[in-house]
PDB file of N, CA and C in Angstrom:
ATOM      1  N   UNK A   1       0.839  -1.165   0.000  1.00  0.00           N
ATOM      2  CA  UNK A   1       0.000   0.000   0.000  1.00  0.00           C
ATOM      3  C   UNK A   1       0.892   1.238   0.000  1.00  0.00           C
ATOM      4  N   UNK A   2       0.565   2.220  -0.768  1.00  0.00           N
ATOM      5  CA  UNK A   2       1.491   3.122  -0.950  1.00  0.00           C
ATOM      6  C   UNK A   2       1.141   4.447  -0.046  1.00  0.00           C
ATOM      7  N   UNK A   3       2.327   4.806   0.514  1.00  0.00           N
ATOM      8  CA  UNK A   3       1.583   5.987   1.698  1.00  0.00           C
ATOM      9  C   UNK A   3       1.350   7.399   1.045  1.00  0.00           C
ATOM     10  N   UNK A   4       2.042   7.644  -0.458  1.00  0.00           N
ATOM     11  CA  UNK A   4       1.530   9.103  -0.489  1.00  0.00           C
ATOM     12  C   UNK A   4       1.094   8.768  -1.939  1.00  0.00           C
ATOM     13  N   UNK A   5       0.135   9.141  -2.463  1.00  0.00           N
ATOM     14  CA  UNK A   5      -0.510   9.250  -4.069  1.00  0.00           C
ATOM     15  C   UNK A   5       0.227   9.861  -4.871  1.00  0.00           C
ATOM     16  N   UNK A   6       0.499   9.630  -5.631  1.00  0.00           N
ATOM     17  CA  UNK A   6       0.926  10.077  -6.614  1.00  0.00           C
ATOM     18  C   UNK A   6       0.618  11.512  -7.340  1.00  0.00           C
ATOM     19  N   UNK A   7       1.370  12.578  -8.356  1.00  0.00           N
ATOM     20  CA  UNK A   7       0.563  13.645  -8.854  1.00  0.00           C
ATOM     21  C   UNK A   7      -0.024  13.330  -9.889  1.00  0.00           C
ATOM     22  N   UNK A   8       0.160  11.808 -10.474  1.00  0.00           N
ATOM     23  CA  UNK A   8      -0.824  11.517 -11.867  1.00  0.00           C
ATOM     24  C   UNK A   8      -2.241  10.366 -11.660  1.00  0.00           C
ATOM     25  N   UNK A   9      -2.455  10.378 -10.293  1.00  0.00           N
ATOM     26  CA  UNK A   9      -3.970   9.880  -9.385  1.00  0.00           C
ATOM     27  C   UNK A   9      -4.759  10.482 -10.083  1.00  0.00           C
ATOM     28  N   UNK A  10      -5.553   9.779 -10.285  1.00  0.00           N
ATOM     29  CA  UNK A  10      -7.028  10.817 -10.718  1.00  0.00           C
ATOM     30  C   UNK A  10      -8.140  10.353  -9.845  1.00  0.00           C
ATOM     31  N   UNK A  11      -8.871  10.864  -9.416  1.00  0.00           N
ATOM     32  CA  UNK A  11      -9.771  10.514  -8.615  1.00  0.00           C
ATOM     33  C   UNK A  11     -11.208   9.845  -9.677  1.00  0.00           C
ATOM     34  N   UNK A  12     -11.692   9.149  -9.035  1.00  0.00           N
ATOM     35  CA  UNK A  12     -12.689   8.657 -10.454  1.00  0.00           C
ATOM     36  C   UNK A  12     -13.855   8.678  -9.884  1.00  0.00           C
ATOM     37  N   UNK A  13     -13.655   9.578  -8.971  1.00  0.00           N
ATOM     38  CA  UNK A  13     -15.739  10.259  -8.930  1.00  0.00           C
ATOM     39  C   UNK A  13     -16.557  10.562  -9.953  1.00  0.00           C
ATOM     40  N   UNK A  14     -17.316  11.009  -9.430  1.00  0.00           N
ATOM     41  CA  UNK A  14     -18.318  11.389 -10.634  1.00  0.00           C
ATOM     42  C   UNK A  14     -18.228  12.617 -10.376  1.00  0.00           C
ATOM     43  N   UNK A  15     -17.492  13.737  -9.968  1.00  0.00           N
ATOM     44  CA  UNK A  15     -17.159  15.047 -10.155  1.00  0.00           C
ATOM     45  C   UNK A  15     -17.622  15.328 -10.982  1.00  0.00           C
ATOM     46  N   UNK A  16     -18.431  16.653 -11.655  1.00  0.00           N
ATOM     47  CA  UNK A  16     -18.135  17.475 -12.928  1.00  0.00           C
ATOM     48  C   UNK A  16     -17.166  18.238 -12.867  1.00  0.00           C
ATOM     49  N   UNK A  17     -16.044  18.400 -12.275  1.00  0.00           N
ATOM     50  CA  UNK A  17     -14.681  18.821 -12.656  1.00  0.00           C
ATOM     51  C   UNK A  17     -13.832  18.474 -13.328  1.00  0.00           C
ATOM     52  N   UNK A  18     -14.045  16.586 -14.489  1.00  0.00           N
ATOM     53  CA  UNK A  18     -13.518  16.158 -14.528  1.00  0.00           C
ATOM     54  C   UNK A  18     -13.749  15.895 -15.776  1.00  0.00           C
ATOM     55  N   UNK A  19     -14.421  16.933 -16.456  1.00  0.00           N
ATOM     56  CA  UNK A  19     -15.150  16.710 -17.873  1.00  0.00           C
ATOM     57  C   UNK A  19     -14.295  17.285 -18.902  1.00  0.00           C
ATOM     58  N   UNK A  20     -13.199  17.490 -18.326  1.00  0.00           N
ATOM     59  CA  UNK A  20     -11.939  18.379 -19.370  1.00  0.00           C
ATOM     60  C   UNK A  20     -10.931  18.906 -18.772  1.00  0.00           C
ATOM     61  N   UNK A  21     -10.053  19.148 -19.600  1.00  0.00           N
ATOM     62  CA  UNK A  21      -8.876  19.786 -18.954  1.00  0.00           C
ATOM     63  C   UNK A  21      -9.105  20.723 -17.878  1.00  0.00           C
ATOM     64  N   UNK A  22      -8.697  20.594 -17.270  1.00  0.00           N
ATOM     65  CA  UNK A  22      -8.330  21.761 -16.020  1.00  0.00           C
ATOM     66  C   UNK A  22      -8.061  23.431 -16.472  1.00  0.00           C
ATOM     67  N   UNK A  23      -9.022  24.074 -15.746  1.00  0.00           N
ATOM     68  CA  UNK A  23      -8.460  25.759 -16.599  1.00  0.00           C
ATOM     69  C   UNK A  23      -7.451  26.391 -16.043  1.00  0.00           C
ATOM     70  N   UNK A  24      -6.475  26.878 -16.779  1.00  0.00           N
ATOM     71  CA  UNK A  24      -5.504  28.079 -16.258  1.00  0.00           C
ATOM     72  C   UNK A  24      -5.962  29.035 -14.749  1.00  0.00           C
ATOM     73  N   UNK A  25      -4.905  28.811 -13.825  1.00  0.00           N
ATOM     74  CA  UNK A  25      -5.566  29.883 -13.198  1.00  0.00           C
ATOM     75  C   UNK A  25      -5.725  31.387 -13.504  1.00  0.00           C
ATOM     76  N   UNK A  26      -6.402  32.284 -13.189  1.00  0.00           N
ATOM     77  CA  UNK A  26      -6.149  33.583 -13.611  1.00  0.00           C
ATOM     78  C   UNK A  26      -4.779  33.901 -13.450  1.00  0.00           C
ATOM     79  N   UNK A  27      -4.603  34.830 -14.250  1.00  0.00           N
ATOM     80  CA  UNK A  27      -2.993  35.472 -13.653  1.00  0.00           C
ATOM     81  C   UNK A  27      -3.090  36.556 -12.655  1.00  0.00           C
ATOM     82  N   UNK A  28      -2.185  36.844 -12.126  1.00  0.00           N
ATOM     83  CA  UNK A  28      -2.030  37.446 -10.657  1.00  0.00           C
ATOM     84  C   UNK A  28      -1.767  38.940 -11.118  1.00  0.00           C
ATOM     85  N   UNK A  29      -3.309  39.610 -10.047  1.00  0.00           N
ATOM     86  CA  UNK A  29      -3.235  41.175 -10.550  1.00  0.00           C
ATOM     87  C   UNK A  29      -2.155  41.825  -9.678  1.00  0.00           C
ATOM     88  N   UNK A  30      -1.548  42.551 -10.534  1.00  0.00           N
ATOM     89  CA  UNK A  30      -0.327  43.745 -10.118  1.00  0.00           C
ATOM     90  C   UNK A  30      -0.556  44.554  -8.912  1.00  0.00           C
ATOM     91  N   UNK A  31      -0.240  44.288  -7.827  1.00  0.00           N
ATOM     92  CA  UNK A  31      -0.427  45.803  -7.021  1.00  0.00           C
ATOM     93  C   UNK A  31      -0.047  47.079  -7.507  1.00  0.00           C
ATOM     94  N   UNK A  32      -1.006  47.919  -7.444  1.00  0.00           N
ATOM     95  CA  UNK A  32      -0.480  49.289  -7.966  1.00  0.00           C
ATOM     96  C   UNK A  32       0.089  50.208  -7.171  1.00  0.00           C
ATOM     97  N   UNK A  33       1.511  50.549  -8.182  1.00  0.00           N
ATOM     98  CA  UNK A  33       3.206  50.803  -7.717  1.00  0.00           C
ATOM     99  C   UNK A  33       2.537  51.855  -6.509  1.00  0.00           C
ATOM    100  N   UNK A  34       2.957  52.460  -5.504  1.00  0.00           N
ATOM    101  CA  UNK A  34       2.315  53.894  -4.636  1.00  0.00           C
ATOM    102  C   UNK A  34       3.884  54.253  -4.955  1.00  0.00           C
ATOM    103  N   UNK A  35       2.990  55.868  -5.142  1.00  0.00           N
ATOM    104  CA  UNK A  35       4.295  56.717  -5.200  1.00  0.00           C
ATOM    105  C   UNK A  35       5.229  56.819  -4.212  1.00  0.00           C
ATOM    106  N   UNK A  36       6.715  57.013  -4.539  1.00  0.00           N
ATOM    107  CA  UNK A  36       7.179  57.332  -3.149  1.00  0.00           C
ATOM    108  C   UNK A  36       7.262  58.250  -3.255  1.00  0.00           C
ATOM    109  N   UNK A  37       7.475  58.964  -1.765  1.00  0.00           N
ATOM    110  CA  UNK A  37       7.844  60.406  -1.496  1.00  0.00           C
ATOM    111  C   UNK A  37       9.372  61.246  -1.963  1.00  0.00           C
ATOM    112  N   UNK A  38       9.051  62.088  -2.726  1.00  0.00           N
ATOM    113  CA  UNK A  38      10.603  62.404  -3.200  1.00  0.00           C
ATOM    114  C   UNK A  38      11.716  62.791  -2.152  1.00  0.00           C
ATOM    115  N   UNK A  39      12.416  62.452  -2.766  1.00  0.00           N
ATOM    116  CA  UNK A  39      13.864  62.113  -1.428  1.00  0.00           C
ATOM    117  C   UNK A  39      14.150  63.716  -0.966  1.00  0.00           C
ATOM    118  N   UNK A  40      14.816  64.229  -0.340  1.00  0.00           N
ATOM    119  CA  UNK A  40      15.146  65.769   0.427  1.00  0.00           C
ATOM    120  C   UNK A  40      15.435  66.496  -0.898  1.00  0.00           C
ATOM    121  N   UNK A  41      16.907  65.740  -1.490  1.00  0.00           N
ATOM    122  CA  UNK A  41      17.198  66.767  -2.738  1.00  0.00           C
ATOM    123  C   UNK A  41      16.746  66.635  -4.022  1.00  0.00           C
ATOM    124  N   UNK A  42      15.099  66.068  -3.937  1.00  0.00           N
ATOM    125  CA  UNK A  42      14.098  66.682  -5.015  1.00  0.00           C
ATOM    126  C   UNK A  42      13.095  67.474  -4.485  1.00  0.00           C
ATOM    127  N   UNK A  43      12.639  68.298  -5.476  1.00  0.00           N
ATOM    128  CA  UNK A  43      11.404  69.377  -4.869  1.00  0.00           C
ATOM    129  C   UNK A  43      11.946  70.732  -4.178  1.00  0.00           C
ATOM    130  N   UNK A  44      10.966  71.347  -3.197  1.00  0.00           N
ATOM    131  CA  UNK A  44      11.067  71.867  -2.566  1.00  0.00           C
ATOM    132  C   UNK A  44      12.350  72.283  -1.997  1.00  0.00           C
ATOM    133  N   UNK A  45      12.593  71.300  -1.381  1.00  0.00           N
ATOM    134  CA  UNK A  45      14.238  71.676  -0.398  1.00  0.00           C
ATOM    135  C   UNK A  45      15.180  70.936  -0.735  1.00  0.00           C
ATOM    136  N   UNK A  46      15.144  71.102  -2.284  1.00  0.00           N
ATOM    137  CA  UNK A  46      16.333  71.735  -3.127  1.00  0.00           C
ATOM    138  C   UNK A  46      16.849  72.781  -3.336  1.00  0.00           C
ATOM    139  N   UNK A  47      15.486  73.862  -3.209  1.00  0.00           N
ATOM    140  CA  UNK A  47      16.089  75.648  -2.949  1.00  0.00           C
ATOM    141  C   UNK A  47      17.382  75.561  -2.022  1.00  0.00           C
ATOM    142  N   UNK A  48      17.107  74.813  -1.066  1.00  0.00           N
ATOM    143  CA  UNK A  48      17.434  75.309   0.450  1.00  0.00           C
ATOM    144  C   UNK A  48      18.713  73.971   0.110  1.00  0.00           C
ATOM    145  N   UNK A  49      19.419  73.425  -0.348  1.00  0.00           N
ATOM    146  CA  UNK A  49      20.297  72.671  -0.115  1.00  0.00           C
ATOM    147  C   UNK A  49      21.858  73.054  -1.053  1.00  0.00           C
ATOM    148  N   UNK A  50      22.785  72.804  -0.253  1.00  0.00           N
ATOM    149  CA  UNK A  50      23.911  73.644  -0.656  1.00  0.00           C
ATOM    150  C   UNK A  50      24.770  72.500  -0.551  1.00  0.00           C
ATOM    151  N   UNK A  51      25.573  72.153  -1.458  1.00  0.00           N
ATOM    152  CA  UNK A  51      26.567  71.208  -1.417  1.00  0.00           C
ATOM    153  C   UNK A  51      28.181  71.546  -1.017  1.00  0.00           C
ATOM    154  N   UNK A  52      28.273  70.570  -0.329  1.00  0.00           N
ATOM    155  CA  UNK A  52      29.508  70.644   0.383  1.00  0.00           C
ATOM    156  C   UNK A  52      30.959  70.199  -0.227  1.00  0.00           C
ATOM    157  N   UNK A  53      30.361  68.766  -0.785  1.00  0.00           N
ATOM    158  CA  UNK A  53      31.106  68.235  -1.438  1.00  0.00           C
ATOM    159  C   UNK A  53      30.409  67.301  -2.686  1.00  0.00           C
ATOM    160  N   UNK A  54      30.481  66.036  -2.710  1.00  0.00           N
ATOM    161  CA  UNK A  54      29.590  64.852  -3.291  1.00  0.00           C
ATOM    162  C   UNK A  54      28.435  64.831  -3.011  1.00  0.00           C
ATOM    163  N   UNK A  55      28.894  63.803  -1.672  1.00  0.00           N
ATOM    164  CA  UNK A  55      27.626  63.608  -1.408  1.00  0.00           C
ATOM    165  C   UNK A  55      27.693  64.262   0.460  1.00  0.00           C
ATOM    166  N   UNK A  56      28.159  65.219   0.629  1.00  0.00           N
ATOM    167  CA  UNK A  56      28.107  66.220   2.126  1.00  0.00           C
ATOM    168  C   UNK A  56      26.829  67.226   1.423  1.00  0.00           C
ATOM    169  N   UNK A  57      26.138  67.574   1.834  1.00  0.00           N
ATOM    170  CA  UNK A  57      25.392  68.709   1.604  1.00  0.00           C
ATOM    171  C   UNK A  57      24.481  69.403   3.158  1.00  0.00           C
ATOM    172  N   UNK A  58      24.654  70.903   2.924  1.00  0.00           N
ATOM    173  CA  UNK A  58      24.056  71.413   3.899  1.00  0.00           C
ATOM    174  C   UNK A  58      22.192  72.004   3.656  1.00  0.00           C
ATOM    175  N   UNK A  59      21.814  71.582   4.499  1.00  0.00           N
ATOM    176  CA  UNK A  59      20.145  71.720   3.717  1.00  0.00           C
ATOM    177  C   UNK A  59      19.526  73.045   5.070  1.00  0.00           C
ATOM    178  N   UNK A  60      18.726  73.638   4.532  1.00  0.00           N
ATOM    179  CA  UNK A  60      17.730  74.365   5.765  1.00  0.00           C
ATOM    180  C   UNK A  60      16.335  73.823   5.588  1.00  0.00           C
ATOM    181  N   UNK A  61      16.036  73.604   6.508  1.00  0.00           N
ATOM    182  CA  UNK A  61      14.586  72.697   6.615  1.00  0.00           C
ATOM    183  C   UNK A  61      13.925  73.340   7.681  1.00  0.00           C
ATOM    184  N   UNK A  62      12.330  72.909   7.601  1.00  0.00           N
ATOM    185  CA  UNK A  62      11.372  72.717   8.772  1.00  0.00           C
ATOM    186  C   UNK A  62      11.532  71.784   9.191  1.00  0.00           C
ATOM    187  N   UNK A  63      11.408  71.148  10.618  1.00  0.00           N
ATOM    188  CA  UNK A  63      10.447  70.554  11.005  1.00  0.00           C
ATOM    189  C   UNK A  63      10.004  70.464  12.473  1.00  0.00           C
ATOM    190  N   UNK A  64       8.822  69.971  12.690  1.00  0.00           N
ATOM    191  CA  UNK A  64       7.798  70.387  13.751  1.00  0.00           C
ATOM    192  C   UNK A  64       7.576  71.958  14.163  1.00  0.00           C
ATOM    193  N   UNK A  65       7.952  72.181  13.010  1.00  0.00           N
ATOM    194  CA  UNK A  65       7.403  74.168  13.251  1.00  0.00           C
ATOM    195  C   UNK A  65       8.744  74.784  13.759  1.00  0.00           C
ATOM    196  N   UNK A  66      10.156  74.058  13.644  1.00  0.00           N
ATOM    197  CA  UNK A  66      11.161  74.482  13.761  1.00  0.00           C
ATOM    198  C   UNK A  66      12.357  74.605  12.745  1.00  0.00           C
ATOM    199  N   UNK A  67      12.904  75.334  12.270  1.00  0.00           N
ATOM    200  CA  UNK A  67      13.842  75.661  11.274  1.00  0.00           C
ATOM    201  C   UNK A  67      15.196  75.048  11.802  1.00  0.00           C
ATOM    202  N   UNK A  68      15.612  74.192  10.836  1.00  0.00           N
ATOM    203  CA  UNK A  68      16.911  73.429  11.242  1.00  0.00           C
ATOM    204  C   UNK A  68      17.887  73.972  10.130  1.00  0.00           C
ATOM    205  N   UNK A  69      19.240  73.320   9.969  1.00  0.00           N
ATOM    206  CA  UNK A  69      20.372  73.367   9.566  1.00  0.00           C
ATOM    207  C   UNK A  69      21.210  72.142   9.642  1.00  0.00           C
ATOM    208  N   UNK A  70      21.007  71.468   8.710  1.00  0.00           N
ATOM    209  CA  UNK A  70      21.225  69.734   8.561  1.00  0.00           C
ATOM    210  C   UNK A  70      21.832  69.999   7.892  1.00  0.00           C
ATOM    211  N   UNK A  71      23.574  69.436   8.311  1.00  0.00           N
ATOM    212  CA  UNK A  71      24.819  69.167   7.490  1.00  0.00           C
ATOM    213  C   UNK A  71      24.637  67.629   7.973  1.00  0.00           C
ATOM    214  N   UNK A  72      24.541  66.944   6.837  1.00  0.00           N
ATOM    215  CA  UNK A  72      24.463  65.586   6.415  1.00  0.00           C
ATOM    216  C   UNK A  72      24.902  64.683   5.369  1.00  0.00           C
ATOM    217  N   UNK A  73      25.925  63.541   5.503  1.00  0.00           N
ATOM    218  CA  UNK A  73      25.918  63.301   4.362  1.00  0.00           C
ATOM    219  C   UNK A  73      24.825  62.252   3.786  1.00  0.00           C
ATOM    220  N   UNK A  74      24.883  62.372   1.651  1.00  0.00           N
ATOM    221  CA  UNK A  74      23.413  61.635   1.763  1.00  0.00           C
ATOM    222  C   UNK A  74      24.123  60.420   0.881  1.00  0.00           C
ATOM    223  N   UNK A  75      23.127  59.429   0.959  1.00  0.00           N
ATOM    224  CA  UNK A  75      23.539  58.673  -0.273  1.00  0.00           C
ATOM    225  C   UNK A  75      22.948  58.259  -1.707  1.00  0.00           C
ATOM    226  N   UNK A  76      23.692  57.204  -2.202  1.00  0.00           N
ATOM    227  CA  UNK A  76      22.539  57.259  -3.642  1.00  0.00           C
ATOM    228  C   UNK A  76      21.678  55.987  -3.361  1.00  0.00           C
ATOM    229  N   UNK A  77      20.248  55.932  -3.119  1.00  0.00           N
ATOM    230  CA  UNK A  77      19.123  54.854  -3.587  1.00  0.00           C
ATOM    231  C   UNK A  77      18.523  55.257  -4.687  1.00  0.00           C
ATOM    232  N   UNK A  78      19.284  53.935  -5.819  1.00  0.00           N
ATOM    233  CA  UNK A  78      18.517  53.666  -6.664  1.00  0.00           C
ATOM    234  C   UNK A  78      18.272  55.004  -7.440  1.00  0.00           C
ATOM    235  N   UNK A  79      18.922  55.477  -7.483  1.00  0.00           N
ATOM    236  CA  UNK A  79      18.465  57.092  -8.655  1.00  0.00           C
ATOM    237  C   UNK A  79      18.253  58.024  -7.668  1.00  0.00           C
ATOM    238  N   UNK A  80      18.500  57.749  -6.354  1.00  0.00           N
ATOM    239  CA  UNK A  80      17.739  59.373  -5.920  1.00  0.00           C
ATOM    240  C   UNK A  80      18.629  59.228  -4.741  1.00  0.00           C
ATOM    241  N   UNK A  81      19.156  60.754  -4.155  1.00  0.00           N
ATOM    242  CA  UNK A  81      19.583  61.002  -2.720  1.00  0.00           C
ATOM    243  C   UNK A  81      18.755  61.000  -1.465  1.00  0.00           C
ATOM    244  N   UNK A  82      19.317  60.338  -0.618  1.00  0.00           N
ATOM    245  CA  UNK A  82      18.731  59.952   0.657  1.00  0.00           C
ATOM    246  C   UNK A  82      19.659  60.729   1.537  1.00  0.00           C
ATOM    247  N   UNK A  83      18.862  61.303   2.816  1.00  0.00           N
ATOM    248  CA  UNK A  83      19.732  61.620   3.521  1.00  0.00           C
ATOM    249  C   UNK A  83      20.027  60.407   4.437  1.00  0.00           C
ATOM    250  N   UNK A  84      21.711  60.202   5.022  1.00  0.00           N
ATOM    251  CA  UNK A  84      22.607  59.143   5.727  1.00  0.00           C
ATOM    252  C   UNK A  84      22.291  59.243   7.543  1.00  0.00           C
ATOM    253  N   UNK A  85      22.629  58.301   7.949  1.00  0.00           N
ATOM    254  CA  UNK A  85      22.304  58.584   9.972  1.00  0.00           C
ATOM    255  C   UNK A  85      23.673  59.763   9.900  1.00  0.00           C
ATOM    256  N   UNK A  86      24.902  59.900   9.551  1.00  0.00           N
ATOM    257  CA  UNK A  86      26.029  60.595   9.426  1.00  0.00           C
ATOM    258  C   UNK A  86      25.477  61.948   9.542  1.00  0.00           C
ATOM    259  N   UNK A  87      25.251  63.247  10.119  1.00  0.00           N
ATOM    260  CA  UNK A  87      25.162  64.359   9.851  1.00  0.00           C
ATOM    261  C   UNK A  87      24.655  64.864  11.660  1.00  0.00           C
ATOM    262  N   UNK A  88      24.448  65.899  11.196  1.00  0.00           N
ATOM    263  CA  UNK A  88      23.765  66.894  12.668  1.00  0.00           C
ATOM    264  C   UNK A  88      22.800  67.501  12.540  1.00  0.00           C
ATOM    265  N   UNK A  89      21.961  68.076  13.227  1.00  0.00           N
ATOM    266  CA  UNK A  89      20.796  68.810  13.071  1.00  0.00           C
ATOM    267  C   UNK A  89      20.879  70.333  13.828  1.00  0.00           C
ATOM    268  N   UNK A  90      21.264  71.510  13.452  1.00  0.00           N
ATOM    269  CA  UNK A  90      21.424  72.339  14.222  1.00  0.00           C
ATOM    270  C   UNK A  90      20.186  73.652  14.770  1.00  0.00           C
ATOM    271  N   UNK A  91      19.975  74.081  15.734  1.00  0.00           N
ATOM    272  CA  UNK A  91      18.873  74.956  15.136  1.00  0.00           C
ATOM    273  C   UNK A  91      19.548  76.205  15.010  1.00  0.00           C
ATOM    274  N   UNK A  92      18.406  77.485  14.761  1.00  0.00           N
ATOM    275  CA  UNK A  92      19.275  78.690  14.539  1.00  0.00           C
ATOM    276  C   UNK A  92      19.832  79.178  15.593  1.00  0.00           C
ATOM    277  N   UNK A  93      19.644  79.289  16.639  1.00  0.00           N
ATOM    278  CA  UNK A  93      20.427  79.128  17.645  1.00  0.00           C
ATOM    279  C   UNK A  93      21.557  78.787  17.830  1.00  0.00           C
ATOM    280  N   UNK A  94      22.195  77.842  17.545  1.00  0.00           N
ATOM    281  CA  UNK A  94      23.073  76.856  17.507  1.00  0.00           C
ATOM    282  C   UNK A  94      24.019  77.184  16.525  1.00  0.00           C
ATOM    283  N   UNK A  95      23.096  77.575  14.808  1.00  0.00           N
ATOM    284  CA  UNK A  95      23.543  78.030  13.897  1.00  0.00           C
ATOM    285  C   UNK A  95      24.659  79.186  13.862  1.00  0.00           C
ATOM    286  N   UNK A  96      24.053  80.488  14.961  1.00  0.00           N
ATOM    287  CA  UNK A  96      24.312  81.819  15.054  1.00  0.00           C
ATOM    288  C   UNK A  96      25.569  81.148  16.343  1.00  0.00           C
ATOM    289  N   UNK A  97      25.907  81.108  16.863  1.00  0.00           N
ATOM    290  CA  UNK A  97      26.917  80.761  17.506  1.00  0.00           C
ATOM    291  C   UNK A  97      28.211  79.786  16.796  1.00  0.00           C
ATOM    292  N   UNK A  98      27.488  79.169  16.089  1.00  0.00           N
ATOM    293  CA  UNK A  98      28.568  78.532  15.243  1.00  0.00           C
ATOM    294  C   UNK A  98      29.167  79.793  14.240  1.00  0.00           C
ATOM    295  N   UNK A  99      28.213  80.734  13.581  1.00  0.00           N
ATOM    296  CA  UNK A  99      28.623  81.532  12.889  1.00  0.00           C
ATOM    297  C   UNK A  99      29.865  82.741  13.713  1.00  0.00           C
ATOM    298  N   UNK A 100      29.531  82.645  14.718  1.00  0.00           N
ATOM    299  CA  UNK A 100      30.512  83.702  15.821  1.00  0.00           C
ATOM    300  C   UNK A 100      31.612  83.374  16.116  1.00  0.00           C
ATOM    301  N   UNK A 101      32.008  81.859  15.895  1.00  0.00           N
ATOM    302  CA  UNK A 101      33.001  81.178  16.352  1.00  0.00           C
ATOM    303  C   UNK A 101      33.765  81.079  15.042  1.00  0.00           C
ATOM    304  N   UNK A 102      33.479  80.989  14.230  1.00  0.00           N
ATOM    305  CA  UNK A 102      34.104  80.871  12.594  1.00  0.00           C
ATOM    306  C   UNK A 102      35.514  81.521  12.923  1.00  0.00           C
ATOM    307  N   UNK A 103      35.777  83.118  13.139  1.00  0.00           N
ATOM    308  CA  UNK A 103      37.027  83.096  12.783  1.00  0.00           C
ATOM    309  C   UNK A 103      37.990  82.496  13.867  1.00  0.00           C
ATOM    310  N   UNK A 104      37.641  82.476  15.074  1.00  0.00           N
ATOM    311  CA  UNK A 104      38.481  81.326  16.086  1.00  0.00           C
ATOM    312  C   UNK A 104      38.834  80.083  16.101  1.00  0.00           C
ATOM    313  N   UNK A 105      37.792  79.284  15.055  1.00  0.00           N
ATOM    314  CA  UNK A 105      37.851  78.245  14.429  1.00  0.00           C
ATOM    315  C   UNK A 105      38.737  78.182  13.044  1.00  0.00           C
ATOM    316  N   UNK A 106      38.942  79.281  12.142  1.00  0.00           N
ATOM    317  CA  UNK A 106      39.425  79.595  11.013  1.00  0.00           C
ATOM    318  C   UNK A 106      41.093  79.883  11.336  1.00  0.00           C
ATOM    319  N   UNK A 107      41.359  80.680  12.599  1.00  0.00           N
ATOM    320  CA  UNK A 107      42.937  80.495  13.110  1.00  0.00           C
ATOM    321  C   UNK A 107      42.985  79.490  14.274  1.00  0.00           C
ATOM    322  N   UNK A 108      42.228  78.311  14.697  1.00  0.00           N
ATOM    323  CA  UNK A 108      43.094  77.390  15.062  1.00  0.00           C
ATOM    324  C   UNK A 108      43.550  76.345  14.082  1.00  0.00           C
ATOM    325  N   UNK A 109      42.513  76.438  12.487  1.00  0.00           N
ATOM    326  CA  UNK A 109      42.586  75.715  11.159  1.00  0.00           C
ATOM    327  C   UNK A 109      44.803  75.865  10.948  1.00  0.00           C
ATOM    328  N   UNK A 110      44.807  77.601  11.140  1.00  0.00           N
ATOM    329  CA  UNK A 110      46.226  77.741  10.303  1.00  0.00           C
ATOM    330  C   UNK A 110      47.225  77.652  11.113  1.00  0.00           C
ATOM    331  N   UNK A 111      46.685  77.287  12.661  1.00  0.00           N
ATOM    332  CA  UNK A 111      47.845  77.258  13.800  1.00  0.00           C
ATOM    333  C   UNK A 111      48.291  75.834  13.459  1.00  0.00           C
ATOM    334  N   UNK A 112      47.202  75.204  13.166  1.00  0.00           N
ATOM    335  CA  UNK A 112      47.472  73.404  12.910  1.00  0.00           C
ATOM    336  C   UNK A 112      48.042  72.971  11.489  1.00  0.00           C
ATOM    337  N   UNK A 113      47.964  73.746  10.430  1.00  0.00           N
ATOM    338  CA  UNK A 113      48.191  73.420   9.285  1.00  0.00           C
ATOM    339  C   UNK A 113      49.544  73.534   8.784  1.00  0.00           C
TER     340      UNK A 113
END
């Protein structure tokens, strides 16, 4: 006695399933693609993004109703820039003090160089 049937068994009921070939199943409908959201340096805050180097760029952004200053580097997915975990988020605050410090920062650059 054989423990598993075979795939060329036919069952010999009296089914009407059995009055012809078997039909194709349908073919399998496509989910439709959803857009993605365009990456930082398309659109909008592209005005606002300033390149540093490649791929370093400094961007000014919103968010939560606060104006930032994201030096970040981004990378490439697939055709488009992403921003990387690599970068900082500064606010203007933060910004304006960094700007005050520039030339103290600019001669410890040539004390070291």
């Amino acid at each position: 006695m054989p423990k598993h049937k075979s795939a060329e068994t036919v069952d010999s009921g009296d089914s009407s399933s059995d009055s012809g070939p078997d039909p194709e199943p349908a073919p399998k409908k496509q989910k439709p693609e959803k857009k993605k959201e365009k990456s930082k340096v398309d659109g909008d805050d592209q005005e606002h993004m300033y390149a540093l180097s490649r791929q370093k760029f400094v961007n000014v952004r919103e968010f939560r109703g606060r104006i930032l200053i994201d030096i970040r580097e981004y990378y490439d997915a697939g055709g488009e820039m992403k921003p990387g975990k690599k970068g900082i988020s500064l606010t203007v605050e933060q910004w304006r003090k960094l700007e005050e410090k520039v030339d103290e920062i600019n001669d410890s650059i040539k004390t070291m160089a």
